[in-house]
N, C-alpha and C. Protein backbone atom coordinates (compact mmCIF):
# COMPACT_ATOMS: atom_id res chain seq x y z
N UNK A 1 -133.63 -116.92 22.26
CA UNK A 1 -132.80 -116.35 21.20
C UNK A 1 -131.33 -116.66 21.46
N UNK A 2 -131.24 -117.24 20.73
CA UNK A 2 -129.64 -117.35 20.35
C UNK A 2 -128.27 -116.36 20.80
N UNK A 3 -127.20 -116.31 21.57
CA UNK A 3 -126.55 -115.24 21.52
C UNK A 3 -125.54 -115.09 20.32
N UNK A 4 -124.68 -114.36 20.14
CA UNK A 4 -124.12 -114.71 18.66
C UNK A 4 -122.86 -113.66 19.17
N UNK A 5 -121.38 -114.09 19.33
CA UNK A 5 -120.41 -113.33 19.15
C UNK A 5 -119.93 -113.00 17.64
N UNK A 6 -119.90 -112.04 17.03
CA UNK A 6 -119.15 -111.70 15.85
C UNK A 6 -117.63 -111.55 15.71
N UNK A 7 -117.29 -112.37 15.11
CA UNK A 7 -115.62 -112.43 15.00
C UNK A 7 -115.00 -111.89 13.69
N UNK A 8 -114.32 -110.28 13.71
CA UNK A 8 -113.79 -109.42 12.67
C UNK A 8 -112.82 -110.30 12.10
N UNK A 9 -112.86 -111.22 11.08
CA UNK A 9 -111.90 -111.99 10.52
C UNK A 9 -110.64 -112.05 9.56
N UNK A 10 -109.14 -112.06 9.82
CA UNK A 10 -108.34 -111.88 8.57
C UNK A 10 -107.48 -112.81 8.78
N UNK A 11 -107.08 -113.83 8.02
CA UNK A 11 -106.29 -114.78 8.39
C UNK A 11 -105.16 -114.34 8.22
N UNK A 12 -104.75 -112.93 8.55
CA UNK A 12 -103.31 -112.78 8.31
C UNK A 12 -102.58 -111.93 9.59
N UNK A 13 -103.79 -112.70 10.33
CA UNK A 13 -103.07 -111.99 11.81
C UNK A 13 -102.37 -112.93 12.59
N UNK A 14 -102.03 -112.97 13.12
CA UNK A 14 -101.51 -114.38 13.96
C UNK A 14 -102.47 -114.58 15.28
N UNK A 15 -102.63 -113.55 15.67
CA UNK A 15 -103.98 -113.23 17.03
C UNK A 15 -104.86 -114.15 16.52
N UNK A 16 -105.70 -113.64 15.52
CA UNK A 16 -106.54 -114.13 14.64
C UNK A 16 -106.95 -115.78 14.91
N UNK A 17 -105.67 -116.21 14.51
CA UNK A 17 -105.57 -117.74 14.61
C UNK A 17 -105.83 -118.29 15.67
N UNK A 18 -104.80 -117.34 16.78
CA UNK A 18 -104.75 -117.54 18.16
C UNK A 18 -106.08 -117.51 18.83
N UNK A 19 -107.11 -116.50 18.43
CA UNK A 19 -108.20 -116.23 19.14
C UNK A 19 -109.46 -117.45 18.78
N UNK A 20 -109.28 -117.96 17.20
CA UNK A 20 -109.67 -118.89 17.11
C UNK A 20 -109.50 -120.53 17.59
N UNK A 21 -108.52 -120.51 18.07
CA UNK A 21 -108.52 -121.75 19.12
C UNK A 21 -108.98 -122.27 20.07
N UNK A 22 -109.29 -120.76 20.63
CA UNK A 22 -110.05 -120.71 21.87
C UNK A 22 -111.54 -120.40 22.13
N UNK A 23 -111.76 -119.37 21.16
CA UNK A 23 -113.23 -119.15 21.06
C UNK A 23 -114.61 -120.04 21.07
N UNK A 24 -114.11 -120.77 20.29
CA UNK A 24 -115.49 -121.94 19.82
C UNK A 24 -115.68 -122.67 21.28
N UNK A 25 -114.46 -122.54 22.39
CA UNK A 25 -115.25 -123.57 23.75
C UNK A 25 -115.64 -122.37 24.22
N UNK A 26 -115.35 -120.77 24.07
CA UNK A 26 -116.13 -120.15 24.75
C UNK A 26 -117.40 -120.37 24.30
N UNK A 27 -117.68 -119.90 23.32
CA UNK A 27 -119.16 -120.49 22.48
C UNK A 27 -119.61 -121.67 23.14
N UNK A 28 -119.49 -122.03 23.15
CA UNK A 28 -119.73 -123.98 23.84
C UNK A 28 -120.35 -123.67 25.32
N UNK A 29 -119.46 -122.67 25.81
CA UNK A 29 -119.41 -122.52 27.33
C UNK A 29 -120.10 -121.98 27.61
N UNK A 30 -120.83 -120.95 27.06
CA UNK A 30 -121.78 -119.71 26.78
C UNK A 30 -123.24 -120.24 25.90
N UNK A 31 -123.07 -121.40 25.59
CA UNK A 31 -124.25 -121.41 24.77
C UNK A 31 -124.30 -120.70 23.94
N UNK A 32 -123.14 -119.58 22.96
CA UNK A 32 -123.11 -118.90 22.09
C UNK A 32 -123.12 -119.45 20.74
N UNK A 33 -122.98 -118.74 19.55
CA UNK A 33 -122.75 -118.91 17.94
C UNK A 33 -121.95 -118.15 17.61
N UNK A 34 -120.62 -118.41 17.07
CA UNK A 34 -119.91 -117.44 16.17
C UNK A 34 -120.04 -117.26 15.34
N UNK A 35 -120.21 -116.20 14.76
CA UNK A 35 -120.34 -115.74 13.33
C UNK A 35 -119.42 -114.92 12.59
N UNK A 36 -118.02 -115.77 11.88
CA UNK A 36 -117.13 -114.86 11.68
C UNK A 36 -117.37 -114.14 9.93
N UNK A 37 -117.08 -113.21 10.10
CA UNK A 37 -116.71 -112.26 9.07
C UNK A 37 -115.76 -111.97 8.56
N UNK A 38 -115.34 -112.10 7.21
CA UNK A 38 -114.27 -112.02 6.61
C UNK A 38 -113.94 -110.72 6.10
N UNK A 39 -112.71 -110.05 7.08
CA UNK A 39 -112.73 -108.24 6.73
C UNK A 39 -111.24 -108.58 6.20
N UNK A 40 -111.08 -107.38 5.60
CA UNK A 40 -109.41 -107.05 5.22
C UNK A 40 -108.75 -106.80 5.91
N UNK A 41 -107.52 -106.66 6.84
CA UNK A 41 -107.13 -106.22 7.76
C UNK A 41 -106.74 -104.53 6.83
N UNK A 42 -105.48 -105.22 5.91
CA UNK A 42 -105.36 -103.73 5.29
C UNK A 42 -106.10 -102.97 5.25
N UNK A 43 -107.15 -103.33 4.95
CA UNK A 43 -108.55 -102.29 4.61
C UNK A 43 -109.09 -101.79 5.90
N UNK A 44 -108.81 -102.52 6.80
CA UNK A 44 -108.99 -101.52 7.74
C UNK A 44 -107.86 -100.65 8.50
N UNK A 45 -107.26 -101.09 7.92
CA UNK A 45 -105.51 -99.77 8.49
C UNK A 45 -106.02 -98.84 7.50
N UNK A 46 -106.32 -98.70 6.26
CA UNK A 46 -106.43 -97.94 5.51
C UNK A 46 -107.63 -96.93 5.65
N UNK A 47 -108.93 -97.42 5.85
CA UNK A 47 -109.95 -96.94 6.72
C UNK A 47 -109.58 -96.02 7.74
N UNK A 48 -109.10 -96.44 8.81
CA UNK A 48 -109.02 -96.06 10.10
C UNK A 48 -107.80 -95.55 10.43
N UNK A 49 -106.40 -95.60 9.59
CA UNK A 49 -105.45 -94.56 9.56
C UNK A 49 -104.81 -95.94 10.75
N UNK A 50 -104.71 -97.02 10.83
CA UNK A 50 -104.26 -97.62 12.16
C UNK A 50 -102.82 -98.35 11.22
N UNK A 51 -101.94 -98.79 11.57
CA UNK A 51 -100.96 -99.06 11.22
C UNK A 51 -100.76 -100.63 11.90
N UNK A 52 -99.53 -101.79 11.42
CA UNK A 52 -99.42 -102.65 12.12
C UNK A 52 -98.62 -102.93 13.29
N UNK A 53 -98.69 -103.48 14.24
CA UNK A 53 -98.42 -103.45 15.43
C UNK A 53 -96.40 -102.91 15.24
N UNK A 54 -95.96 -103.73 14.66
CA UNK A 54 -94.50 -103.75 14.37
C UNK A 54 -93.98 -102.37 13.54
N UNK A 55 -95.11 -101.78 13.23
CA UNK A 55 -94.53 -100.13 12.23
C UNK A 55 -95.15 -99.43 13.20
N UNK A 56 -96.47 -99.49 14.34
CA UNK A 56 -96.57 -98.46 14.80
C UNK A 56 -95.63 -98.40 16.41
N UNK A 57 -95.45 -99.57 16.44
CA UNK A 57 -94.78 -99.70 18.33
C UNK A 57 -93.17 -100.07 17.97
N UNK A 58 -92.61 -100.37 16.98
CA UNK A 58 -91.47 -100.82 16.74
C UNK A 58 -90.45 -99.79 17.32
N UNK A 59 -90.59 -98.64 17.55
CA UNK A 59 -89.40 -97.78 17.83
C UNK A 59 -90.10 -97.13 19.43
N UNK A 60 -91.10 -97.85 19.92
CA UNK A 60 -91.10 -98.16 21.51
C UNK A 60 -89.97 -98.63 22.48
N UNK A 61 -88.90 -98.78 23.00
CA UNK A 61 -88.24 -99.36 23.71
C UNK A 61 -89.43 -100.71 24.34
N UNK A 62 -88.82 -101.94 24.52
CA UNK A 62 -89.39 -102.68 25.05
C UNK A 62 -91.00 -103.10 24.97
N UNK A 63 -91.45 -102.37 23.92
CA UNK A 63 -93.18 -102.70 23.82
C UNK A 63 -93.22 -104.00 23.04
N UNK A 64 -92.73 -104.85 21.83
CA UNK A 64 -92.65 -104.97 21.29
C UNK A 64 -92.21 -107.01 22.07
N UNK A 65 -90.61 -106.39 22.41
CA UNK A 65 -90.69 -108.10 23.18
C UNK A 65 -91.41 -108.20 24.32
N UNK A 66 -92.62 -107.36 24.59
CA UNK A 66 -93.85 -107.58 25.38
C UNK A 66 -94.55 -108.11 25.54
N UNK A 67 -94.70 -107.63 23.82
CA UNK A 67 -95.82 -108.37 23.27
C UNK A 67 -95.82 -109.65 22.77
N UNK A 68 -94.40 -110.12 22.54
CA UNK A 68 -93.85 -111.40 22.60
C UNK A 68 -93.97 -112.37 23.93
N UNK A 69 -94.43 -111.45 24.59
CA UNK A 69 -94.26 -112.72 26.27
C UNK A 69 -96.19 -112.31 25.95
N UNK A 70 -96.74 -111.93 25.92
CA UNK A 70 -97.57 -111.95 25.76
C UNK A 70 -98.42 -113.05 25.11
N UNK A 71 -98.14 -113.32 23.96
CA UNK A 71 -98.74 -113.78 23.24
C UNK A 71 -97.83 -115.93 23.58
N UNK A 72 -96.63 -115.07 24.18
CA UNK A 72 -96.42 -116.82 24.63
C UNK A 72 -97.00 -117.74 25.87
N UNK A 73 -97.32 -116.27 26.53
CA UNK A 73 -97.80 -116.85 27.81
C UNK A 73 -99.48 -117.15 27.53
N UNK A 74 -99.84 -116.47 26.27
CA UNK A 74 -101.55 -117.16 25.44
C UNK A 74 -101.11 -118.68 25.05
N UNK A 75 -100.05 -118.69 24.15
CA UNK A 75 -99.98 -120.05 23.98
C UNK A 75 -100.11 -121.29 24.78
N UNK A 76 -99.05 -120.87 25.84
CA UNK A 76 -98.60 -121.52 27.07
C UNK A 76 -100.09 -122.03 28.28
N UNK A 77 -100.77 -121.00 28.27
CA UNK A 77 -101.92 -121.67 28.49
C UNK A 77 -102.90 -122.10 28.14
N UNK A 78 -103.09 -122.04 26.87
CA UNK A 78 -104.05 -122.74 26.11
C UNK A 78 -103.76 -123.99 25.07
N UNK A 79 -102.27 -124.30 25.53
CA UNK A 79 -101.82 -125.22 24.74
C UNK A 79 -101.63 -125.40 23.82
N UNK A 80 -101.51 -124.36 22.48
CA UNK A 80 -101.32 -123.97 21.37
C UNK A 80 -100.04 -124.32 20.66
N UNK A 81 -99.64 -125.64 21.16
CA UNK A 81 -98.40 -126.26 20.69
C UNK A 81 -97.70 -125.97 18.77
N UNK A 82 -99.13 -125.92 18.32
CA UNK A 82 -98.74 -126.17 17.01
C UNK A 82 -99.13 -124.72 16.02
N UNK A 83 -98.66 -124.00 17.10
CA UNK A 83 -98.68 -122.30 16.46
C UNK A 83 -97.09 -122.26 16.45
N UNK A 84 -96.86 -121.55 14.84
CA UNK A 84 -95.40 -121.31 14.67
C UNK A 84 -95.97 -119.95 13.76
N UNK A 85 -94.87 -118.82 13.77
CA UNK A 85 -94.63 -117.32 13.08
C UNK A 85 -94.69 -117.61 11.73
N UNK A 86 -95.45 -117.53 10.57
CA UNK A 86 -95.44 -117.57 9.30
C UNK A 86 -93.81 -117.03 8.67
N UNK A 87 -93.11 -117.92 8.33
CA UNK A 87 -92.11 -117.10 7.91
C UNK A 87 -91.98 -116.03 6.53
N UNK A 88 -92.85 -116.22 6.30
CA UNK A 88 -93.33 -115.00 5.06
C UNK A 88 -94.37 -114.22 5.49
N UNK A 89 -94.34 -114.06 6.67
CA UNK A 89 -94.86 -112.22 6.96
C UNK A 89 -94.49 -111.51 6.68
N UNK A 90 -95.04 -110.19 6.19
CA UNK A 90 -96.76 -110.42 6.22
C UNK A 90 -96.95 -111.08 5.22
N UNK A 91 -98.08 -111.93 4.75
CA UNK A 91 -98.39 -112.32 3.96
C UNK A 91 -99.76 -111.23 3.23
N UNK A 92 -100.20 -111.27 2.07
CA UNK A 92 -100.80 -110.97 1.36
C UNK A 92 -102.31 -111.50 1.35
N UNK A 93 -103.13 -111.37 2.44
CA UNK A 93 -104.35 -112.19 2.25
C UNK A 93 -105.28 -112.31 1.55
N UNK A 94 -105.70 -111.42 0.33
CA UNK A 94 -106.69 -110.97 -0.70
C UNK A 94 -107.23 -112.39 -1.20
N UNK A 95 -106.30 -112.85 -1.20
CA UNK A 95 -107.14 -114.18 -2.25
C UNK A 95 -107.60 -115.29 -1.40
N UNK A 96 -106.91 -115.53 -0.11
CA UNK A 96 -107.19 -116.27 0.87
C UNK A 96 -108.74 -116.16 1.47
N UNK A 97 -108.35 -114.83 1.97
CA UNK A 97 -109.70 -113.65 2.28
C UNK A 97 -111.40 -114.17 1.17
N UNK A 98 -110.80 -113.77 -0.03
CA UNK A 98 -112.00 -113.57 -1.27
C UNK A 98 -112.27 -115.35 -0.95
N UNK A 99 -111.12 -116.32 -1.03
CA UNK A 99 -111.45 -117.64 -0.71
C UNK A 99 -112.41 -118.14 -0.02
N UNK A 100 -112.40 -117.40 1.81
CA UNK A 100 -112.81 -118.04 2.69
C UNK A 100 -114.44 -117.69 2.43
N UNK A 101 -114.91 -115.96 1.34
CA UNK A 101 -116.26 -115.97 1.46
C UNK A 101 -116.76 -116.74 0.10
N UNK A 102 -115.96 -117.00 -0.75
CA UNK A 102 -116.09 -118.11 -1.51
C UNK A 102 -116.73 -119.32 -1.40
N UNK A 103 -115.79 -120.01 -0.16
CA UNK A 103 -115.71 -121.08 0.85
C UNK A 103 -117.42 -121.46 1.19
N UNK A 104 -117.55 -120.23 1.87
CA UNK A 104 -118.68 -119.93 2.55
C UNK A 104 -120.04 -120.11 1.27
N UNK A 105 -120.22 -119.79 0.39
CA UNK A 105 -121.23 -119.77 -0.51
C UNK A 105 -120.87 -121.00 -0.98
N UNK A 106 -119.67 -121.91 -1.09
CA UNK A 106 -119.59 -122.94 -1.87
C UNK A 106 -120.34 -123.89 -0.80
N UNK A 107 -120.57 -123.84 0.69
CA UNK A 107 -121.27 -124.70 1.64
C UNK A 107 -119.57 -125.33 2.00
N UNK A 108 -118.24 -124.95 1.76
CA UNK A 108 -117.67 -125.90 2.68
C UNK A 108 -116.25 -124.71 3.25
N UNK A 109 -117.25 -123.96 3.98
CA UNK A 109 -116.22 -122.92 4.83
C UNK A 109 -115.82 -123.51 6.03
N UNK A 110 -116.13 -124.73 6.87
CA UNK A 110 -115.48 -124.73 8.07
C UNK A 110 -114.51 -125.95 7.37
N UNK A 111 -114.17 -126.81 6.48
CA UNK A 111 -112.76 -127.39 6.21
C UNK A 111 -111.93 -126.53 5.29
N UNK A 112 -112.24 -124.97 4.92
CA UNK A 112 -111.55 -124.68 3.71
C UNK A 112 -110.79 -123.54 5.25
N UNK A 113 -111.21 -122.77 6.29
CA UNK A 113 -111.11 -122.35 7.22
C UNK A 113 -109.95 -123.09 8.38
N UNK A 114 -109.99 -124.49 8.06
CA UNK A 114 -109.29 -125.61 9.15
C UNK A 114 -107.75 -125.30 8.11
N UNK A 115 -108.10 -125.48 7.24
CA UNK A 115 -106.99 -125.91 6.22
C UNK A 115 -105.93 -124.72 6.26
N UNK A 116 -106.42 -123.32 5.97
CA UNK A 116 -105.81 -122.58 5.49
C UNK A 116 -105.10 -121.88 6.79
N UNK A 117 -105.81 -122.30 8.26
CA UNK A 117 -104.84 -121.24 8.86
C UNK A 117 -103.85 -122.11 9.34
N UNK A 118 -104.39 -123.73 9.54
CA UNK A 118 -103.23 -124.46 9.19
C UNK A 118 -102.02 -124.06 8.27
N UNK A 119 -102.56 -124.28 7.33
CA UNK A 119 -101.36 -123.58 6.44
C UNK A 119 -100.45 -122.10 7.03
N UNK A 120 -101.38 -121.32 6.96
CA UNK A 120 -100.63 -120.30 7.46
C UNK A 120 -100.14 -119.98 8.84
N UNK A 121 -100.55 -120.67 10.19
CA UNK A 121 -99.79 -120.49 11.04
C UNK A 121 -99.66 -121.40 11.67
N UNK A 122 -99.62 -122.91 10.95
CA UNK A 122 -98.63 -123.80 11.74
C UNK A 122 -97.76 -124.65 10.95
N UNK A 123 -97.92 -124.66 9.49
CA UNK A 123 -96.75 -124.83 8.61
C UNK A 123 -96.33 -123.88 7.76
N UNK A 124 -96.28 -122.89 8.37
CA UNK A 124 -95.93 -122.26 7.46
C UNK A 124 -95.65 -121.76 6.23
N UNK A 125 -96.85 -122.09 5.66
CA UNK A 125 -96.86 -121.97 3.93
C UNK A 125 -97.30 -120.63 3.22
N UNK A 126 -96.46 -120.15 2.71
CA UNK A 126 -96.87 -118.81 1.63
C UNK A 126 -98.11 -119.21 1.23
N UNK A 127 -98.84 -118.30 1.90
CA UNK A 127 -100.53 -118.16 1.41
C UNK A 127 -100.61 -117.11 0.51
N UNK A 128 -99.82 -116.31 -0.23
CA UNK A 128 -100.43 -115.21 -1.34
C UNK A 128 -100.23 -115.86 -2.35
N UNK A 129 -99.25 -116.88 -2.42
CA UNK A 129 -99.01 -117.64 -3.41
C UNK A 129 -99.93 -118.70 -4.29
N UNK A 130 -100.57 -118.34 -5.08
CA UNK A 130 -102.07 -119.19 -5.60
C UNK A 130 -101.64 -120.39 -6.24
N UNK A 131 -100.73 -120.84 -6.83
CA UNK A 131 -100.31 -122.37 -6.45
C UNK A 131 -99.92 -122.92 -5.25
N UNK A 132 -99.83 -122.37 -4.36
CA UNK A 132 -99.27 -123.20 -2.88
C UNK A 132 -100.41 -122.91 -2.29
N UNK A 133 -102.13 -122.31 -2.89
CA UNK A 133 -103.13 -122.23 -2.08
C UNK A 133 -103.92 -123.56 -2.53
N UNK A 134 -103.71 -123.73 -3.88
CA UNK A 134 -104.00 -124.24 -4.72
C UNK A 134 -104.02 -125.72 -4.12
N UNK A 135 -103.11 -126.26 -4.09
CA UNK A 135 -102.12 -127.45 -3.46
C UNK A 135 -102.83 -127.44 -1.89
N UNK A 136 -102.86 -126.42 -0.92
CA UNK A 136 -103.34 -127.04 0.52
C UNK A 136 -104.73 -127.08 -0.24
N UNK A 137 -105.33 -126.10 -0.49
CA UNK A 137 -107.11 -126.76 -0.34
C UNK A 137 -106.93 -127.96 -1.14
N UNK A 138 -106.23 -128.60 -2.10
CA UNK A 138 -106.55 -129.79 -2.79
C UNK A 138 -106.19 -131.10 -1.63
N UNK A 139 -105.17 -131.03 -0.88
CA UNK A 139 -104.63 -131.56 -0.06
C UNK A 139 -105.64 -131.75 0.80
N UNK A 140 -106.41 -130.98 1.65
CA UNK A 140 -107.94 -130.72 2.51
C UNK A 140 -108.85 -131.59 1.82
N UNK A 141 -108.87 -132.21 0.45
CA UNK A 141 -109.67 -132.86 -0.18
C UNK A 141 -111.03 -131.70 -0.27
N UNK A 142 -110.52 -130.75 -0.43
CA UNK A 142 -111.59 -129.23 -1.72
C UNK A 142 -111.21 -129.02 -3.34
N UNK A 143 -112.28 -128.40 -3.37
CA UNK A 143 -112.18 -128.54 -4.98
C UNK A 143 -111.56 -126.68 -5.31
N UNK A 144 -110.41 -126.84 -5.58
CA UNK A 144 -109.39 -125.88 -5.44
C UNK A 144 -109.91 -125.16 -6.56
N UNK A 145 -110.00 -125.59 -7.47
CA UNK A 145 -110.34 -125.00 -8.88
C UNK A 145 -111.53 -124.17 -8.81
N UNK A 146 -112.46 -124.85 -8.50
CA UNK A 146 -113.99 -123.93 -7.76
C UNK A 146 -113.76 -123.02 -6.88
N UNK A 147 -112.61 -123.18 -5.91
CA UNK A 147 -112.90 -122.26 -4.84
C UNK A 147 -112.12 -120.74 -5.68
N UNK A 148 -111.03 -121.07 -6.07
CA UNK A 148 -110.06 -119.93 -6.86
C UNK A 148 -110.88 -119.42 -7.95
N UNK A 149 -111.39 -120.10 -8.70
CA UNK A 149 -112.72 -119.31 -9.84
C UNK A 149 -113.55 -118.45 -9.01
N UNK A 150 -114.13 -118.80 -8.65
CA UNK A 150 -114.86 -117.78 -7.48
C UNK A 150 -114.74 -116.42 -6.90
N UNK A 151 -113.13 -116.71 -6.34
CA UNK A 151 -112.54 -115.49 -5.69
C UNK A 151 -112.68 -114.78 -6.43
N UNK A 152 -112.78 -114.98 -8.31
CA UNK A 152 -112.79 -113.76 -9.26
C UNK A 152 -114.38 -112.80 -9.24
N UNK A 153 -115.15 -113.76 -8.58
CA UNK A 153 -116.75 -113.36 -8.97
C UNK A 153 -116.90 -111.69 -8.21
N UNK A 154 -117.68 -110.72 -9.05
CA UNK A 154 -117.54 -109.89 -8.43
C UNK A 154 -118.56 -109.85 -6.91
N UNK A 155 -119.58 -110.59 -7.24
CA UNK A 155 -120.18 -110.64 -5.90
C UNK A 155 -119.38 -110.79 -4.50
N UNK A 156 -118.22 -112.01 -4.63
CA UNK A 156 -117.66 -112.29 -3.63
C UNK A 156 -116.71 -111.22 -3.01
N UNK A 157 -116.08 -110.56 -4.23
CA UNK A 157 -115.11 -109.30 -4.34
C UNK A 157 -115.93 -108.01 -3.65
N UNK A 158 -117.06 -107.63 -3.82
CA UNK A 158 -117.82 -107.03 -2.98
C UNK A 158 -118.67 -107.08 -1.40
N UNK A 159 -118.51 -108.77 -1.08
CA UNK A 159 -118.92 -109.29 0.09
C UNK A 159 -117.69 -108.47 1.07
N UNK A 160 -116.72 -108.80 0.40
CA UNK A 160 -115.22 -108.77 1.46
C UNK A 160 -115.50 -107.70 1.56
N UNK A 161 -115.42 -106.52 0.92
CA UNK A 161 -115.18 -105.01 0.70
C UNK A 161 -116.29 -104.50 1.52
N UNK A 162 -117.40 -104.98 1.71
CA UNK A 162 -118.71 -104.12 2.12
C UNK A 162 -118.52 -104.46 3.88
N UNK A 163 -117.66 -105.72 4.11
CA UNK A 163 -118.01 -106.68 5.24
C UNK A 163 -116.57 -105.87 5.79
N UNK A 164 -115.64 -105.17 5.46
CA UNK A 164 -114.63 -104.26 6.01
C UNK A 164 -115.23 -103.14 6.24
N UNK A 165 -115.78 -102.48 5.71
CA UNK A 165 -116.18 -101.22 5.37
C UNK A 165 -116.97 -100.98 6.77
N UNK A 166 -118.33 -102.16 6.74
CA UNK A 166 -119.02 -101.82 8.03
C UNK A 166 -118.45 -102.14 8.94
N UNK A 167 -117.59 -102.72 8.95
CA UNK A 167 -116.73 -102.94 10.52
C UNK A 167 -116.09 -101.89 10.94
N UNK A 168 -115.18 -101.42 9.74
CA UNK A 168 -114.87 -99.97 10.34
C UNK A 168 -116.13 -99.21 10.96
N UNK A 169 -117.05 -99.06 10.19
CA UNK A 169 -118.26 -97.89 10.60
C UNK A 169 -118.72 -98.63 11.88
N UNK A 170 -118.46 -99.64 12.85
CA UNK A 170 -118.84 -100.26 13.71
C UNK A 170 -117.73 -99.55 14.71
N UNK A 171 -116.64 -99.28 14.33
CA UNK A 171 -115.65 -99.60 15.55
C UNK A 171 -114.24 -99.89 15.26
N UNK A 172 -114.30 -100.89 14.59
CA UNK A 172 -113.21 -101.50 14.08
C UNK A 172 -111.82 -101.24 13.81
N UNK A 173 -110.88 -101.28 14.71
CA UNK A 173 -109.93 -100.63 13.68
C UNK A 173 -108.44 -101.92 13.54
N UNK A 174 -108.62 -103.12 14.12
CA UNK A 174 -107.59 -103.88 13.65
C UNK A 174 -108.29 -105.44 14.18
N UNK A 175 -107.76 -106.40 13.92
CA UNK A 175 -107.87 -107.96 13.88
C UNK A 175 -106.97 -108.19 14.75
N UNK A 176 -107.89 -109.16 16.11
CA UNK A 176 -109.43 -109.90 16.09
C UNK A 176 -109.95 -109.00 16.66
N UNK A 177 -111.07 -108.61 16.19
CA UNK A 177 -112.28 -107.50 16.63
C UNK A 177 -113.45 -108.81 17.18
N UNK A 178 -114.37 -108.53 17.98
CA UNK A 178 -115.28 -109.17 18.75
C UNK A 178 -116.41 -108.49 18.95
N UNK A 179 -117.74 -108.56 18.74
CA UNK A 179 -118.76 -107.75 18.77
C UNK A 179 -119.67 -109.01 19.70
N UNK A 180 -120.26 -108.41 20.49
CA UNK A 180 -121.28 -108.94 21.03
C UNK A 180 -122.89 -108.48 21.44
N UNK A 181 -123.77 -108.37 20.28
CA UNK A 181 -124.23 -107.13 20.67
C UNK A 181 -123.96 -105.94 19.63
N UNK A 182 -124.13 -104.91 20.41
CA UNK A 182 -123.27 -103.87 20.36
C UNK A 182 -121.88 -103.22 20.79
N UNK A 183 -121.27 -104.26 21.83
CA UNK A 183 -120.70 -104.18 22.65
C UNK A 183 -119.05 -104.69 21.58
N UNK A 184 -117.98 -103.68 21.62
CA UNK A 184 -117.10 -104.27 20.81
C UNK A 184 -115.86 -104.44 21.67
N UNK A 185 -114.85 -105.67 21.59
CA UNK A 185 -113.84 -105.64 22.25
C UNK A 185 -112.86 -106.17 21.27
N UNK A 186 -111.57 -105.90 22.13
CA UNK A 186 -110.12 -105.66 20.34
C UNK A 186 -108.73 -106.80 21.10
N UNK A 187 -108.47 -107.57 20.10
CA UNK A 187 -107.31 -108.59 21.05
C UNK A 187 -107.83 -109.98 21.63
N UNK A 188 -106.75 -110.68 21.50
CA UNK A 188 -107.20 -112.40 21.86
C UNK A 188 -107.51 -111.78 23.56
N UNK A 189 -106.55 -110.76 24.09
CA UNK A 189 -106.44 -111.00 25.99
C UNK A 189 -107.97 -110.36 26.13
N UNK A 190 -109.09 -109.86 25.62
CA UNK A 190 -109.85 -109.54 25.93
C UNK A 190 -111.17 -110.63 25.59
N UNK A 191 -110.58 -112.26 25.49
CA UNK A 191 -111.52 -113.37 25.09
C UNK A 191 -112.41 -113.54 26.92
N UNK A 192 -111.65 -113.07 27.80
CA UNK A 192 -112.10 -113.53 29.04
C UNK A 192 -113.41 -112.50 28.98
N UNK A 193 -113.09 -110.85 28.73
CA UNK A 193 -114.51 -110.32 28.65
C UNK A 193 -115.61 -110.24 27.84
N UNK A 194 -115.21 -111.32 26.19
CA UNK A 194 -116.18 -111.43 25.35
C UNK A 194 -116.81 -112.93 26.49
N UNK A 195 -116.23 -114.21 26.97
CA UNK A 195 -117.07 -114.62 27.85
C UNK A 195 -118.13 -114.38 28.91
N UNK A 196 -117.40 -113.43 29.55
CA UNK A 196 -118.52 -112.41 30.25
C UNK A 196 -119.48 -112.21 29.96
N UNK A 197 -119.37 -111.40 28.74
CA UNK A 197 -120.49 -110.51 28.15
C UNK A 197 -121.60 -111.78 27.36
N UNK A 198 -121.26 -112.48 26.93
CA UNK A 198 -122.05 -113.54 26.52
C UNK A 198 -122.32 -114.26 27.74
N UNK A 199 -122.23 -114.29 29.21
CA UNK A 199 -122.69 -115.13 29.80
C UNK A 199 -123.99 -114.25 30.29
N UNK A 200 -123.52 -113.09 30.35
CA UNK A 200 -125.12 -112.02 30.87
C UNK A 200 -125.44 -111.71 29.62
N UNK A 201 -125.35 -111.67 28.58
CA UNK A 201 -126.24 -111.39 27.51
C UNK A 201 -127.66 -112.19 27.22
């Protein structure tokens, strides 16, 4: 049997992105499968009463450019050269989001997935913006028009919503969430113990 890490998904985290760089050689390394899920992040602040890192730690002394050496010293070793700060944070992910399970039923979620966090965290492109989403998936050589019709379907509009919902009722309370198992862990710095846990699983 197969092991299978679950990856709580919102492309509007920057972690998010970050954790995806690295994951798939854990998978590799582990003989694992990822199986990511496309949750809301909002929807789960809203759920779970959790706030974003910068409104809930911002009036911390020093937590904050911490978390800045933090996340450089992730880069720094994993070589993540071509991660840059979205300059339109936060961005608005709803349609991106409804996109990627779109993506997914259209059969071409791992180039519509390459494309978009490209877009969003290494050129920096306004992703709420549905002509400038419009334009990268066409650019990716996707059929933009199909994927954005879609996002309207209510099925897809209910995938997202149901696929937040149980994550909260799992655990969940912010992006990148990691399930292995039953076993849940929160944050890119905790990729060393989702390896773990998939190597004895």
């Amino acid at each position: 049997m197969t092991k299978t890490v679950e990856f709580i998904f919102d492309f509007g985290s920057p972690n998010a992105y970050l954790a995806w760089q690295v994951l798939p050689e854990i998978a590799r390394r582990t003989g694992a499968e990822v199986e990511l899920v496309p949750c809301l992040l909002g929807g789960l602040f809203k759920i779970t009463g959790n706030q974003a890192p910068m409104v809930a730690f911002g009036g911390i002394q020093g937590k904050m450019a911490y978390e800045a050496k933090e996340t450089q010293r992730f880069i720094a070793r994993h070589g993540l050269s071509k991660f840059q700060f979205n300059p339109h944070f936060p961005v608005n992910t709803l349609l991106i989001m409804r996109g990627l399970v779109a993506a997914r039923r259209l059969g071409v979620e791992t180039p519509y997935l390459q494309a978009v966090l490209a877009a969003m965290w290494e050129d920096g492109r306004k992703m709420d913006d549905p002509e400038i989403v419009a334009e990268v998936l066409t650019q990716a050589g996707l059929d933009a028009k199909a994927i954005l019709e879609k996002t309207q379907d209510p099925e897809v509009k209910a995938e997202l919503m149901a696929n937040t919902e149980a994550a909260a009722a799992r655990g969940a309370f912010g992006i990148p969430t990691f399930f292995v198992g039953e076993e849940m862990f929160f944050g890119k710095e905790r990729l060393g113990q989702v390896e773990e846990e998939l190597s004895t699983a």
